[in-house]
Protein backbone atom coordinates (compact mmCIF):
# COMPACT_ATOMS: atom_id res chain seq x y z
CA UNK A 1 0.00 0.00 0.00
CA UNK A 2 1.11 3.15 -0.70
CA UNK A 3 1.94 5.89 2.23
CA UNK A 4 3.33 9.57 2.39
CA UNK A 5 2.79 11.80 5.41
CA UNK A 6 3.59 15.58 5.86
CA UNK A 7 2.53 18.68 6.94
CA UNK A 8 -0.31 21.11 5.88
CA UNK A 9 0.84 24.75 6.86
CA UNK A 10 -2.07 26.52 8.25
CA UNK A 11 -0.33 29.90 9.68
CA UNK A 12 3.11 30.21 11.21
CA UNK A 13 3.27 28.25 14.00
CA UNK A 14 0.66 25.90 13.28
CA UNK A 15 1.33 22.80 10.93
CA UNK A 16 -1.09 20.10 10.94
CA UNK A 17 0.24 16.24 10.53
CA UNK A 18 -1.19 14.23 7.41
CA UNK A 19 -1.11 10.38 7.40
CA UNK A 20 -2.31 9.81 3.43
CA UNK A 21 -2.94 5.31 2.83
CA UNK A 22 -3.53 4.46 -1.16
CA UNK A 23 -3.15 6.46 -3.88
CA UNK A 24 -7.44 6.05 -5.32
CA UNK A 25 -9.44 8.92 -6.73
CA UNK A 26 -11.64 8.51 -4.19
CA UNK A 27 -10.62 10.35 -1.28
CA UNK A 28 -11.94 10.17 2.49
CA UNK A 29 -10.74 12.72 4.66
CA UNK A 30 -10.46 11.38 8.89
CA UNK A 31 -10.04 13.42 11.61
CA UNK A 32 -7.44 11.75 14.36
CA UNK A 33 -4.36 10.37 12.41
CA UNK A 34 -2.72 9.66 15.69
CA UNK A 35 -5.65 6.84 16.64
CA UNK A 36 -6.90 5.59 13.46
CA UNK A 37 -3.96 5.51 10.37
CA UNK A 38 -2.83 1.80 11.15
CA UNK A 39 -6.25 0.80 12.43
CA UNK A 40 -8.00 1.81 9.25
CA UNK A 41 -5.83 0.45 6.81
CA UNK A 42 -8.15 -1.92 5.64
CA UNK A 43 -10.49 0.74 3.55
CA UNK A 44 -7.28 1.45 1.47
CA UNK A 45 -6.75 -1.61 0.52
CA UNK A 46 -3.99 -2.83 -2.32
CA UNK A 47 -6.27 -2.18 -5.52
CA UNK A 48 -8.59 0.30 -4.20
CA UNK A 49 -10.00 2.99 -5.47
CA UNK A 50 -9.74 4.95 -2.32
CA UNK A 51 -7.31 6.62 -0.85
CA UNK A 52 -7.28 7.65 3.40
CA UNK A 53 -6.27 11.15 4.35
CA UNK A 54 -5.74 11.09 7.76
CA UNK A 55 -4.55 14.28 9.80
CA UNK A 56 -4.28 15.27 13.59
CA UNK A 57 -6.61 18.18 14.53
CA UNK A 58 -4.55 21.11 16.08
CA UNK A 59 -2.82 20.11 19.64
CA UNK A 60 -3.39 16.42 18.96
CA UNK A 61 -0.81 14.09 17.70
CA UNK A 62 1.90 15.30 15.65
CA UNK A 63 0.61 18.50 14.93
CA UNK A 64 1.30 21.54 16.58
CA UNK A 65 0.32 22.58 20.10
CA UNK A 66 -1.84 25.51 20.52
CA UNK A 67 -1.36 27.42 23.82
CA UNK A 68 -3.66 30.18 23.21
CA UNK A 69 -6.87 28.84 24.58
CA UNK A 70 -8.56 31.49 22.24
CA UNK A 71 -7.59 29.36 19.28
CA UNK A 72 -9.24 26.18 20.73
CA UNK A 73 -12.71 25.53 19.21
CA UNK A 74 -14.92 23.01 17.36
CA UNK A 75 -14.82 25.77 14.88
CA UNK A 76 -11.50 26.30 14.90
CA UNK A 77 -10.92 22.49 13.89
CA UNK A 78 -13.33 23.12 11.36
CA UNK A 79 -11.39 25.37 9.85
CA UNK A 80 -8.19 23.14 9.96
CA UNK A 81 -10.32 20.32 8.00
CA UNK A 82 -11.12 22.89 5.18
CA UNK A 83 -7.18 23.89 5.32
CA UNK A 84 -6.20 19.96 4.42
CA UNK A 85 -9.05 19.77 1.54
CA UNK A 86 -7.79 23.21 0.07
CA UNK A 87 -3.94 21.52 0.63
CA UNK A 88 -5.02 18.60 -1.47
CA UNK A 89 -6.72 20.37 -3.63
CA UNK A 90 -9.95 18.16 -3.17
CA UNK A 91 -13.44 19.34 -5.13
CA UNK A 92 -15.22 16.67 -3.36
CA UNK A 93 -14.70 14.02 -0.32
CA UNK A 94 -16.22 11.59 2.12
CA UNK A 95 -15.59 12.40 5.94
CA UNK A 96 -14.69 9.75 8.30
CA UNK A 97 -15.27 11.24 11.62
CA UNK A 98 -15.72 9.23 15.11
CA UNK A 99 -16.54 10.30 18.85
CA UNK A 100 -15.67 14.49 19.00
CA UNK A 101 -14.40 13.80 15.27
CA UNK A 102 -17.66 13.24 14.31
CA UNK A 103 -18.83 16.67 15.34
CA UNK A 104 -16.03 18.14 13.04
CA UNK A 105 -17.02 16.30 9.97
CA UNK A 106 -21.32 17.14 10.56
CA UNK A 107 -20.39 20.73 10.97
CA UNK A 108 -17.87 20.91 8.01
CA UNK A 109 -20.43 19.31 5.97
CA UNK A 110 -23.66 21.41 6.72
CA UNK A 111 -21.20 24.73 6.16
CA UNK A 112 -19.87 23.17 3.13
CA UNK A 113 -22.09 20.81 1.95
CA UNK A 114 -20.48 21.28 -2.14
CA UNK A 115 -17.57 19.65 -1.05
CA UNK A 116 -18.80 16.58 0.64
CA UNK A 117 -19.68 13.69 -1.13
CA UNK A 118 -20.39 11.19 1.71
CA UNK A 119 -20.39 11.00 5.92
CA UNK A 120 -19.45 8.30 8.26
CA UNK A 121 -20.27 8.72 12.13
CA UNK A 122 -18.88 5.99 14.30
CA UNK A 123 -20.23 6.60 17.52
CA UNK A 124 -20.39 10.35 17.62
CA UNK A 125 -21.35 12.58 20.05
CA UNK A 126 -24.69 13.07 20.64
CA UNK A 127 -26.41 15.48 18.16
CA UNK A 128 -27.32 17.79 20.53
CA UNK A 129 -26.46 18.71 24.57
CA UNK A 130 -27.32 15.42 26.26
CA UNK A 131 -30.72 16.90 27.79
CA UNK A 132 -32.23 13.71 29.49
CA UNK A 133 -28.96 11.50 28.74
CA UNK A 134 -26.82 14.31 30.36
CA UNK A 135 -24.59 12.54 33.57
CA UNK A 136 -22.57 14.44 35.60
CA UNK A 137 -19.34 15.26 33.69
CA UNK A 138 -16.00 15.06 35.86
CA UNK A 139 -13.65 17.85 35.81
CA UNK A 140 -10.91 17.65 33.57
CA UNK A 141 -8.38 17.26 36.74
CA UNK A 142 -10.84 13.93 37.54
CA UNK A 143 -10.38 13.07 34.58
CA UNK A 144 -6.83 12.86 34.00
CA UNK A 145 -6.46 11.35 37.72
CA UNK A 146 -9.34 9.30 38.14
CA UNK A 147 -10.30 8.59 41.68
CA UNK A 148 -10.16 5.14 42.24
CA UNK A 149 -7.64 3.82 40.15
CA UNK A 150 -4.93 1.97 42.46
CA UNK A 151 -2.32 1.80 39.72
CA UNK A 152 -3.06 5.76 38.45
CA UNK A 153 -3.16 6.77 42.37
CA UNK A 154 0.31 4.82 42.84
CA UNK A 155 1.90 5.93 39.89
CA UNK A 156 0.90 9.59 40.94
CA UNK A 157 2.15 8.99 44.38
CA UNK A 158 5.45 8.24 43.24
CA UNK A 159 5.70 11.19 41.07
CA UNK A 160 5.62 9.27 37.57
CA UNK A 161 2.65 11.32 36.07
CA UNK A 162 5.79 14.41 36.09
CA UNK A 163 8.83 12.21 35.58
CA UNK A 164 7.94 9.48 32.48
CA UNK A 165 4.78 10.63 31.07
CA UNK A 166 4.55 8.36 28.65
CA UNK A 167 4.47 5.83 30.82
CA UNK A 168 1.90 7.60 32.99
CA UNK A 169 -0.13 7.86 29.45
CA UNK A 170 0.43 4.25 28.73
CA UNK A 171 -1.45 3.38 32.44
CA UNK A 172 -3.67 5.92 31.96
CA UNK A 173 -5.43 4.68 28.66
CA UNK A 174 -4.91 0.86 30.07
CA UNK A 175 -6.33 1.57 33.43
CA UNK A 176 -8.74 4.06 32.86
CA UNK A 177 -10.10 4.79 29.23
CA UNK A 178 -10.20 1.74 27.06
CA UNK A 179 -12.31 -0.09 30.28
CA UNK A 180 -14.65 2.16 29.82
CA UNK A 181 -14.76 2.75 26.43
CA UNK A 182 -15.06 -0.69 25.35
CA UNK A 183 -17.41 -3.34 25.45
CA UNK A 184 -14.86 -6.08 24.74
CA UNK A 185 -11.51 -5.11 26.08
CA UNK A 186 -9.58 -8.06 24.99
CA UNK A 187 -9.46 -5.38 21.78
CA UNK A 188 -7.59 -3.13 23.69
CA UNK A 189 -4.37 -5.19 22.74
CA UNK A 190 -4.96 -3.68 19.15
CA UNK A 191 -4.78 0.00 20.44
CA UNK A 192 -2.06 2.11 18.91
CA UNK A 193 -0.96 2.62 22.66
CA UNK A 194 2.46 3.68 22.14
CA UNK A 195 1.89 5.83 19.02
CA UNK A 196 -0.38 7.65 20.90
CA UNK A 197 1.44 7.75 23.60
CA UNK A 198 4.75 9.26 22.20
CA UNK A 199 3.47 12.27 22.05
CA UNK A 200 2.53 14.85 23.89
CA UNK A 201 -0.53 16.40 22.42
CA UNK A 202 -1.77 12.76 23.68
CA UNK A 203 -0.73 13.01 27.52
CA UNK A 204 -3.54 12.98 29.69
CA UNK A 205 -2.80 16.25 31.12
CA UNK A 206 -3.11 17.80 27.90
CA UNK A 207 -5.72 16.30 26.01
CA UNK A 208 -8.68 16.39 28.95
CA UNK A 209 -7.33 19.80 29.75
CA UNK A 210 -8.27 20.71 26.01
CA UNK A 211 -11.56 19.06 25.51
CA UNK A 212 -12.74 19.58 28.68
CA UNK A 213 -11.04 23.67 29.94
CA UNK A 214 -11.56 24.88 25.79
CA UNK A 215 -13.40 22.94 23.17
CA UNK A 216 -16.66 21.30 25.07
CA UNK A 217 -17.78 24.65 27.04
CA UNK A 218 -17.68 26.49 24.04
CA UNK A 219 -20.02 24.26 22.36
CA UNK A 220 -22.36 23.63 25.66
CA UNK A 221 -25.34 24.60 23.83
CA UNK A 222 -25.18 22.17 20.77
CA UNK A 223 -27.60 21.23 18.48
CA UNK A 224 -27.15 19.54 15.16
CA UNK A 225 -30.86 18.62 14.79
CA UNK A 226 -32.44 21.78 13.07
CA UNK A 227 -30.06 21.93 10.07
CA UNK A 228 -28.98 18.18 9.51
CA UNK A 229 -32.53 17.75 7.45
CA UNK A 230 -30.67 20.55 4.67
CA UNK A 231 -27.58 18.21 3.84
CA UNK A 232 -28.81 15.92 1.76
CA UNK A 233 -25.53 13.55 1.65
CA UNK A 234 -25.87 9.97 2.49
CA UNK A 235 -25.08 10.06 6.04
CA UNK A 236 -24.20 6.43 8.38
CA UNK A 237 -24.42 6.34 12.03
CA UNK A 238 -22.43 2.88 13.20
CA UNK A 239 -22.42 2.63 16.87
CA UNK A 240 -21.52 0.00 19.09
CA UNK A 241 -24.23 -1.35 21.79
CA UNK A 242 -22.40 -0.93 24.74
CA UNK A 243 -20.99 2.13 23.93
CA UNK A 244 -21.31 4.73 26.77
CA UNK A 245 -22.99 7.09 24.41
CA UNK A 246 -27.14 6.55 24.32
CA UNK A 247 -27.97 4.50 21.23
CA UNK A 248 -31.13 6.99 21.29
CA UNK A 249 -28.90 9.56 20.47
CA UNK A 250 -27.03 8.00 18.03
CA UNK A 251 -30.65 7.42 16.52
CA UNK A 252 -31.12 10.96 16.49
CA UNK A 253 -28.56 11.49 14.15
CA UNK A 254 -29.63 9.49 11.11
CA UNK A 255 -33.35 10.46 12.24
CA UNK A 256 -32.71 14.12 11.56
CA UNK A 257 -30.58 13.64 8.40
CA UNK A 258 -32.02 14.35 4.67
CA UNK A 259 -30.91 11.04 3.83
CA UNK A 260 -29.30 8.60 6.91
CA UNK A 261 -29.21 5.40 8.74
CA UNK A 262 -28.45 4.01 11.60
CA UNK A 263 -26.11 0.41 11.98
CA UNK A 264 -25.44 -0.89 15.38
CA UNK A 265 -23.01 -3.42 16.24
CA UNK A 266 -23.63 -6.05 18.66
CA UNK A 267 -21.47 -5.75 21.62
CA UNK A 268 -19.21 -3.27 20.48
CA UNK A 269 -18.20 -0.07 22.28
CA UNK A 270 -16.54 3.04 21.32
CA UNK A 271 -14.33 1.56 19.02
CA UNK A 272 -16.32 -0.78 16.69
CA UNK A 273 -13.05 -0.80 14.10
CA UNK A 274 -11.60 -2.49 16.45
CA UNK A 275 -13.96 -4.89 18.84
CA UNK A 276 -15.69 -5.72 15.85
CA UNK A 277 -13.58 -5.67 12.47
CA UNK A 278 -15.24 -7.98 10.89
CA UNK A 279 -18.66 -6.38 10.89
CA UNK A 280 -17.42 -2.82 11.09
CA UNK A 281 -15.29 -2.74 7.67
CA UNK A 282 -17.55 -4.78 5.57
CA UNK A 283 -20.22 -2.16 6.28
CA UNK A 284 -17.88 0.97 5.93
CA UNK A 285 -16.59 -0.10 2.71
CA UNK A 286 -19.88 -0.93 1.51
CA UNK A 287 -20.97 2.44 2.59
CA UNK A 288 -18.25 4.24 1.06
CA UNK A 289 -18.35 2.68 -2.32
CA UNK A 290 -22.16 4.06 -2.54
CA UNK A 291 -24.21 1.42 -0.75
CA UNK A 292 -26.13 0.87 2.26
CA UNK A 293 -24.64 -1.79 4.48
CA UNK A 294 -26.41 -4.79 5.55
CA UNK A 295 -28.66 -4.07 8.12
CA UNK A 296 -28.88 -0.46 8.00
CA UNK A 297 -32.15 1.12 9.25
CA UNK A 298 -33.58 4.29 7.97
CA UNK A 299 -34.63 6.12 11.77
CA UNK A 300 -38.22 7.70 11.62
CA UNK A 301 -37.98 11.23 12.62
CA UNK A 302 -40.13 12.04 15.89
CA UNK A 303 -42.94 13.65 14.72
């Protein structure tokens, strides 16, 4: 398979990391090279006509950090997706986007529907703020050290979390994260771990501090609902059962959209790709090559 990777120069100081797999026509654009470029490999297949470009959102993998919390913003990653279509010079694309990814792609597509040929939501956010399925959300501190993690609270205690933070990292997501993330964590031995974990856009301290101090206040008030019946783009919603987000609201996605669906997969969690491959990328390439997959349901919207 072929593979290049680079940078996209958005202003000075600010470079965003590409991760591009096959050299197709057909191009999908994915938030979250750091997580997903050896895990989706798969959809660019030898002999495909598709071809994966992957990048890291600002202050997330490779690319570069941004201090300025002004700078921090679903719309400001927005903004970095147009900046790798215009670098590729790309008329049209599918979007790959999953968990907070997913909220990038929907809100590139409804501003700039011309460009997007096709969306894939693997168990996104919900489409609006959680309302009835809203739990109480733990600050960002709690959630970089969890209460009640004996290895995290050792590792803490002996001052690890400052002096080897990637090791710290490595505990954190095998520990914490990927136990509750996933409904069969015998996948978690197919993480990326120490990709992700090499760098520091990645360390705990840094990425809750960013979702959780910067990007999800600012969008507190979300709703996705009203204008997702205007893009009409095939839209799929895969989400895993046991995923912690509501399959209701996952529902509410392809409910809303001018033309979705809804898959789930059967005792997956958050990361279907890989707790389920072998329903996950038969559907998503059948979906991206201009078909519904197998068992995709068109969601009545609530009258």
């Amino acid at each position: 398979m072929r593979s290049s990777e680079g940078f996209v120069f958005v202003r000075p100081g600010l470079h965003l990391y590409y991760h591009v797999l096959g050299d197709g026509e057909e191009a999908v654009v994915v938030p979250n090279a750091n997580w997903l470029a050896e895990i989706l490999q798969p959809l660019a297949a030898e002999g495909s006509r598709r071809r994966l470009i992957l990048y890291d959102p600002r202050s997330r993998g490779r690319s570069s950090a941004v201090t300025d919390g002004r700078h921090l913003s679903l719309e400001e990653d927005v903004a970095d997706l147009e900046a790798v279509r215009r670098y590729f010079g790309l008329e049209r694309m599918a979007l790959l986007g999953s968990s907070y990814h997913a909220a990038i792609t929907a809100l590139y597509a409804l501003d700039n529907p011309e460009h997007v040929e096709r969306m894939l939501l693997v168990c996104p956010i919900t489409p609006r703020r959680p309302g009835e399925w809203l739990q109480e959300t733990p600050t960002w501190e709690e959630l970089t050290y969890p209460p009640g993690v004996p290895r995290l609270e050792e590792m803490r205690r002996e001052g690890v979390d400052r002096d080897d933070p990637v090791a710290f990292c490595r505990a954190w997501f095998t520990y914490f994260l990927l136990p509750a993330q996933m409904g069969e964590l015998s996948a978690a031995a197919r993480f990326p771990l120490d990709d992700i974990c090499s760098f520091p856009n990645e360390w705990p301290p840094n990425v809750m501090s960013l979702y959780f101090r910067h990007i999800i206040p600012k969008i507190k008030g979300w709703d996705f609902r009203p204008r997702l019946g205007s893009l009409r783009r095939p839209l799929l919603v895969m989400q895993g059962t046991d995923d912690l987000v509501p399959e209701e609201a996952s529902r509410e996605w392809a409910a809303h959209a001018g033309d979705g669906r809804f898959l789930r997969i059967e005792g997956a969690g958050h990361h279907p790709y890989l707790e389920r491959p072998q329903e996950f990328f038969p559907a998503a390439e059948a979906f991206l090559a201009g078909d519904w997959p197998l068992g995709s349901e068109v969601i009545p919207r609530p009258a």
